[in-house]
Protein backbone atom coordinates (compact mmCIF):
# COMPACT_ATOMS: atom_id res chain seq x y z
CA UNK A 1 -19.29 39.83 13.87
CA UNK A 2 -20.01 39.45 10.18
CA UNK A 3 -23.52 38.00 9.28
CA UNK A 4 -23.19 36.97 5.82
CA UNK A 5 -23.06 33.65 4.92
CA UNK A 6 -24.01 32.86 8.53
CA UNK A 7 -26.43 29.50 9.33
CA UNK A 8 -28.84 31.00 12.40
CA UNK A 9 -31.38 28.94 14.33
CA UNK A 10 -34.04 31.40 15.63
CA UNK A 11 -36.69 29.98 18.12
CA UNK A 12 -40.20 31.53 18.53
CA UNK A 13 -39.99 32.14 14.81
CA UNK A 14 -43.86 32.39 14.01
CA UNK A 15 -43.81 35.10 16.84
CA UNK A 16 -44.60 38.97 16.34
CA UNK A 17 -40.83 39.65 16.70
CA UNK A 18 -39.37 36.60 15.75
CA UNK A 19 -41.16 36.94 12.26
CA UNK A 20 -39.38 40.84 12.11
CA UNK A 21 -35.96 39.13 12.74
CA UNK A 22 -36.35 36.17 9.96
CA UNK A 23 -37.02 39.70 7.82
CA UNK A 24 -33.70 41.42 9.37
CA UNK A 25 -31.76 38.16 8.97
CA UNK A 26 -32.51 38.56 5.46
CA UNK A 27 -31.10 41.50 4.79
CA UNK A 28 -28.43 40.95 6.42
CA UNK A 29 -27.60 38.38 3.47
CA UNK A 30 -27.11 35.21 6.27
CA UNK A 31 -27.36 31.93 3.77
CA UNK A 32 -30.12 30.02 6.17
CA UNK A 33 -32.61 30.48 8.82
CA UNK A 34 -33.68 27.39 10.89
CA UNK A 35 -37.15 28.77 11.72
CA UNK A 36 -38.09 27.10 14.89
CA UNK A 37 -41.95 27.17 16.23
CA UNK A 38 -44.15 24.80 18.40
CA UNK A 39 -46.42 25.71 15.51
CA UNK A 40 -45.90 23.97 12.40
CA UNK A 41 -48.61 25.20 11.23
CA UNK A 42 -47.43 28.96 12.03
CA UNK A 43 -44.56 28.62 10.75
CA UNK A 44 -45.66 28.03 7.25
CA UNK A 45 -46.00 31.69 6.60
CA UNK A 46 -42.32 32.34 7.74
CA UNK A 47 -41.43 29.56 4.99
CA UNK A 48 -43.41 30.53 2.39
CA UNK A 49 -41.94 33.94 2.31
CA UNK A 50 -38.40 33.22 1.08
CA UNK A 51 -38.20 29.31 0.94
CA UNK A 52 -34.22 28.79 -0.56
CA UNK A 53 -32.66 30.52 2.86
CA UNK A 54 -35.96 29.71 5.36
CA UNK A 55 -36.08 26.04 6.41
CA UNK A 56 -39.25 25.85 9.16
CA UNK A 57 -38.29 23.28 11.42
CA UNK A 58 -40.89 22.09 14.03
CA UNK A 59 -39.90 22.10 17.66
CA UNK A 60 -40.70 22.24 21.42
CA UNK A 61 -37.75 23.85 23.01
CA UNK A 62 -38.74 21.91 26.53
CA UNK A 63 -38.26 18.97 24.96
CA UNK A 64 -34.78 17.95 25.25
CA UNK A 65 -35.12 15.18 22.79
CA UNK A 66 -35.95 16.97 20.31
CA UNK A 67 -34.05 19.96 20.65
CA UNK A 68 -30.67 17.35 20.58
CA UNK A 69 -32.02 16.27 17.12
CA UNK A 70 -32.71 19.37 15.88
CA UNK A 71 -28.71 20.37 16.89
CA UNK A 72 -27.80 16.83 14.83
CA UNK A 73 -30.08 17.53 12.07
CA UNK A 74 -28.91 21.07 11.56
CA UNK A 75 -24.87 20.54 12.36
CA UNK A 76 -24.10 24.08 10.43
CA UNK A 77 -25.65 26.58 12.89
CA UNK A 78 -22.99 29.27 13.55
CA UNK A 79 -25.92 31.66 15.49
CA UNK A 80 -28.64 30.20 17.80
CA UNK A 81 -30.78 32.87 19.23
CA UNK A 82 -33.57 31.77 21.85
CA UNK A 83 -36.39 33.94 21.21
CA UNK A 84 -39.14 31.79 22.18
CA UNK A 85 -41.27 32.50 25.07
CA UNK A 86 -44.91 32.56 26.94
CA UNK A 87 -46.21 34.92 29.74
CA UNK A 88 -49.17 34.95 32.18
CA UNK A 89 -50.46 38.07 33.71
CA UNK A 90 -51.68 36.40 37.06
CA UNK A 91 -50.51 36.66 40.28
CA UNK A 92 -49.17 34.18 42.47
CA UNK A 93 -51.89 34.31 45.33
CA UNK A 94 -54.81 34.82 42.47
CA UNK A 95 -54.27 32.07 40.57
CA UNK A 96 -56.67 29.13 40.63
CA UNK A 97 -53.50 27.22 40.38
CA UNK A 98 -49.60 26.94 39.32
CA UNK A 99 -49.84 24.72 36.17
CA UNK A 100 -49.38 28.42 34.05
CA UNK A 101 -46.66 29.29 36.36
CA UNK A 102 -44.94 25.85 35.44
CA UNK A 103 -45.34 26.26 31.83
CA UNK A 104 -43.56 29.60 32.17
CA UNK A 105 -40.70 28.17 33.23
CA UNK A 106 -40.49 25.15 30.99
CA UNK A 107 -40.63 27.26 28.51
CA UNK A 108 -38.60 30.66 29.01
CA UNK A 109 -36.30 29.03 31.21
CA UNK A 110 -35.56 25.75 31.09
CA UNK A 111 -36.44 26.24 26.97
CA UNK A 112 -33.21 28.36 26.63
CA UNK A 113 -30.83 25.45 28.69
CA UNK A 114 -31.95 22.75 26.52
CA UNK A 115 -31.31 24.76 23.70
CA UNK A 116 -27.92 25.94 25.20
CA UNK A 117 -26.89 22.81 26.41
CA UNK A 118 -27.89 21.15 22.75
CA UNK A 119 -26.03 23.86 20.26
CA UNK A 120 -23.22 24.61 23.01
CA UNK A 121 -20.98 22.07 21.10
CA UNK A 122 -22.06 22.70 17.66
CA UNK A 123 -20.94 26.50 17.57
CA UNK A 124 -17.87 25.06 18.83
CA UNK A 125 -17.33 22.84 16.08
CA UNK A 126 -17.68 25.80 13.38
CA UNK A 127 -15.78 28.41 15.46
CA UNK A 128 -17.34 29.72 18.10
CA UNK A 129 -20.22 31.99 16.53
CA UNK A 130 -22.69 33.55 19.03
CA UNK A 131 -25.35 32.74 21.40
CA UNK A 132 -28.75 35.17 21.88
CA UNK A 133 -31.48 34.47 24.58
CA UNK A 134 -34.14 36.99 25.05
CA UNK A 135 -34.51 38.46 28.63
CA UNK A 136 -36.82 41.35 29.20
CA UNK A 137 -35.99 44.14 31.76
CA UNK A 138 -38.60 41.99 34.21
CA UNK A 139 -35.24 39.52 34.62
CA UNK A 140 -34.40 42.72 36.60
CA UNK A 141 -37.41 45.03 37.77
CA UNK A 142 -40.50 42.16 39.56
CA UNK A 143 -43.93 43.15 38.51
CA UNK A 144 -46.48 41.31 40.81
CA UNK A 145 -49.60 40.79 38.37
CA UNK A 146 -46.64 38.63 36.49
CA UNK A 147 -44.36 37.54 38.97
CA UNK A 148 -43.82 34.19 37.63
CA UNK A 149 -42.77 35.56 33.85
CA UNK A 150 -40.37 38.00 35.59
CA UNK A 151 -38.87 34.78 38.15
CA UNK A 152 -38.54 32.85 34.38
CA UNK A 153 -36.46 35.71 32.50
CA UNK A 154 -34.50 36.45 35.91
CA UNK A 155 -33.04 32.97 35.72
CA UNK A 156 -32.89 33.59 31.84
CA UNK A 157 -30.89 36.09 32.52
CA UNK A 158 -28.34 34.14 35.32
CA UNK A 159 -28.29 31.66 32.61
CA UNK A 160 -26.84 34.15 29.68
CA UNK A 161 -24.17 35.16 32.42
CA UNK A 162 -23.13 31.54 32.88
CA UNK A 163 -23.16 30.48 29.09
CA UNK A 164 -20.82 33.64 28.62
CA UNK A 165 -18.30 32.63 30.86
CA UNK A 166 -18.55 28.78 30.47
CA UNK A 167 -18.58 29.46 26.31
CA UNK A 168 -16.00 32.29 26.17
CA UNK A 169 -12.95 29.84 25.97
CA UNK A 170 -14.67 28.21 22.55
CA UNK A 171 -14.95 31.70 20.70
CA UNK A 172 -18.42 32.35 21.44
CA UNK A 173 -20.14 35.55 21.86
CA UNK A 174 -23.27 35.45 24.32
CA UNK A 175 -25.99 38.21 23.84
CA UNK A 176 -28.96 39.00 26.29
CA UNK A 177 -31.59 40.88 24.51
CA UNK A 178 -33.83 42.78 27.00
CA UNK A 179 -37.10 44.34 24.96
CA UNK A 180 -39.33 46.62 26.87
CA UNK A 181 -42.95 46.47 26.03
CA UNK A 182 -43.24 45.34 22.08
CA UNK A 183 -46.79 45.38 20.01
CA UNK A 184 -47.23 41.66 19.65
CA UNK A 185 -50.04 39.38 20.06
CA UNK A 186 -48.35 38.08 23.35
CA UNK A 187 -49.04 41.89 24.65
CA UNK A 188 -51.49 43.13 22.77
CA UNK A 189 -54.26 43.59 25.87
CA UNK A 190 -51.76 45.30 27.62
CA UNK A 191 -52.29 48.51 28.25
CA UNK A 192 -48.77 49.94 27.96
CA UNK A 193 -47.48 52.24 25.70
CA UNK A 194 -45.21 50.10 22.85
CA UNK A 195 -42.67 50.12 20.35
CA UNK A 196 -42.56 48.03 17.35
CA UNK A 197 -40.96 44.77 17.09
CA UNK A 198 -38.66 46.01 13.64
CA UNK A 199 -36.86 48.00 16.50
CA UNK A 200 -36.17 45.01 18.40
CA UNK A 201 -34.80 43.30 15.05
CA UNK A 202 -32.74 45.99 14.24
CA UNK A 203 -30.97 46.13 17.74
CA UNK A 204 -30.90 42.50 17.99
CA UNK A 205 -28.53 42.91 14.39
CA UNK A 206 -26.64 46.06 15.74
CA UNK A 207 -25.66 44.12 18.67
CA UNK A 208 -24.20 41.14 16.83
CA UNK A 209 -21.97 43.25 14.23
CA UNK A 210 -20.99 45.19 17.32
CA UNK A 211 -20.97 42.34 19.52
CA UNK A 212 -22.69 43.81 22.48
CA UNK A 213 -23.38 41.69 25.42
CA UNK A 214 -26.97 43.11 26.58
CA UNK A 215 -28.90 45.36 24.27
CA UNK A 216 -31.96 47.10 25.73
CA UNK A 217 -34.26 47.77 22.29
CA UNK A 218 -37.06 50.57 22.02
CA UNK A 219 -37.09 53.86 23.99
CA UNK A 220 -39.79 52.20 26.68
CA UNK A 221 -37.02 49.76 28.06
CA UNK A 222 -34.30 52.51 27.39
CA UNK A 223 -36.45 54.83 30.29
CA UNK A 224 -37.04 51.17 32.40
CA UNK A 225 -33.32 50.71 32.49
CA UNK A 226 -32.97 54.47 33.82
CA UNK A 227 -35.27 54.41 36.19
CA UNK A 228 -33.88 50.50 37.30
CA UNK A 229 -30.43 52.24 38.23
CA UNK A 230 -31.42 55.12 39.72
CA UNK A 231 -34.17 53.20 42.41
CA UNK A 232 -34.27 48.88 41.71
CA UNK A 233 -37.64 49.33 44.10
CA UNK A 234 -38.87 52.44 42.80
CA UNK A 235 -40.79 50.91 39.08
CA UNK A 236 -42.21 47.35 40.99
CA UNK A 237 -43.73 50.01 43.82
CA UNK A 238 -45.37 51.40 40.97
CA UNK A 239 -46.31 48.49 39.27
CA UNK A 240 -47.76 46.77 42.51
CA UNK A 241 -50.14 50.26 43.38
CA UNK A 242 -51.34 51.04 39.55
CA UNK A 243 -51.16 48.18 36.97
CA UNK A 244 -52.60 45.34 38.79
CA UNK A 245 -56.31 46.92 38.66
CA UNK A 246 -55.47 47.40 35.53
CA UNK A 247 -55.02 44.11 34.86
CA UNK A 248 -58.10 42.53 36.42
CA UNK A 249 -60.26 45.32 34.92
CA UNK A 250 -58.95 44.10 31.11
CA UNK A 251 -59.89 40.48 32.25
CA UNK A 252 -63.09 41.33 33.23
CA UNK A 253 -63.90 43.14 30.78
């Protein structure tokens, strides 16, 4: 797939990887980015950066509203990629309640159908183009201490499945993007070992020129996905003995 001259909307903009792939996008010579945050206010630093091919647009993916106007006010968007998303480390029996747990899924999952559903027919009208939503190898390996993130990205990820075989008779390529553990704010009290999100923006634009349907960025996730096919049990076992103390000692720390 050729990027130049390409219109992209990118959710989660203002993000610690989103802001890597506004960079990537870039150099890649595409003629706009529709920089999508929550944050206005976050996104101003995206726009400021290179304001003739960055156009910050305001918007809460869970709102269907205004993810249909965004698709009317920006009818020349030949790439979408859904790269918006929130996590809670918490698990399902400690929580004091589930109003984090339905944010999650507003968000990750439901977030990416609106946003489907809203630009499905506008890559269609300008040829097909493709479609990106960010997974994470949790849409295939459950951690407990996040159980609900890794529930969001699995239906994430039975969502990218569906939008490739509903959109494949309009011409459009469908992407799932599955980063392992990336040094950004939403991880930085983690205590995992990381890559940097500039490896994550330079798969995400390997995997469009090649047209790859799932990309696995950073040697972290690469050793995940190993370990996923030779035992699906064997990394949540691990997860549910070690990282959970973990966890609650960071929080109480």
């Amino acid at each position: 797939m050729e990027l130049r001259n390409k219109t992209v909307l990118l959710t989660g903009a203002a993000g610690g990887i989103g802001r890597v792939i506004v960079d990537a996008l870039l150099a890649e010579q595409v003629e706009k980015i529709i920089a999508c945050d929550i944050s206005a206010t976050a996104l101003e630093s995206v726009f400021a950066r290179e304001h003739d091919r960055v156009v910050a647009y305001p918007l809460d993916v869970s709102d269907e509203t205004a993810a249909v106007a965004a698709s009317e006010a920006h009818p020349d968007v030949d790439i979408l990629i859904n790269c918006h998303g929130v996590v809670r480390h918490e698990s399902f029996i400690e929580a004091v309640d589930i109003a984090d747990f339905r944010r999650e899924m507003e968000v990750n999952f439901w977030g990416q159908v609106i946003m489907c559903r809203a630009f499905a027919g506008v890559l269609a009208a300008n040829g097909g183009g493709a479609m990106v939503n960010f997974l994470s190898p949790l849409a295939y390996i459950t951690y407990p201490f996040c159980a609900s993130y890794c529930a969001s990205k699995a239906a994430c990820r039975v969502l990218t499945d569906s939008m490739r075989a509903e959109l494949a008779a309009q011409g459009t390529f469908v992407m799932g993007v599955c980063p392992g553990s990336i040094d950004t704010p939403m991880m930085e009290q983690i205590p995992l070992p990381k890559s940097q999100p500039e490896i994550v923006a330079l798969a995400l634009i390997e995997g469009l020129v090649n047209e790859v349907e799932e990309i696995w960025p950073g040697p972290d996730a690469q050793e995940m996905r190993k370990k996923f096919a030779a035992d699906p049990q064997a990394m949540a076992k691990e997860a549910a003995a070690v990282l959970p103390k973990v966890i609650r000692d960071m929080q109480n720390s």
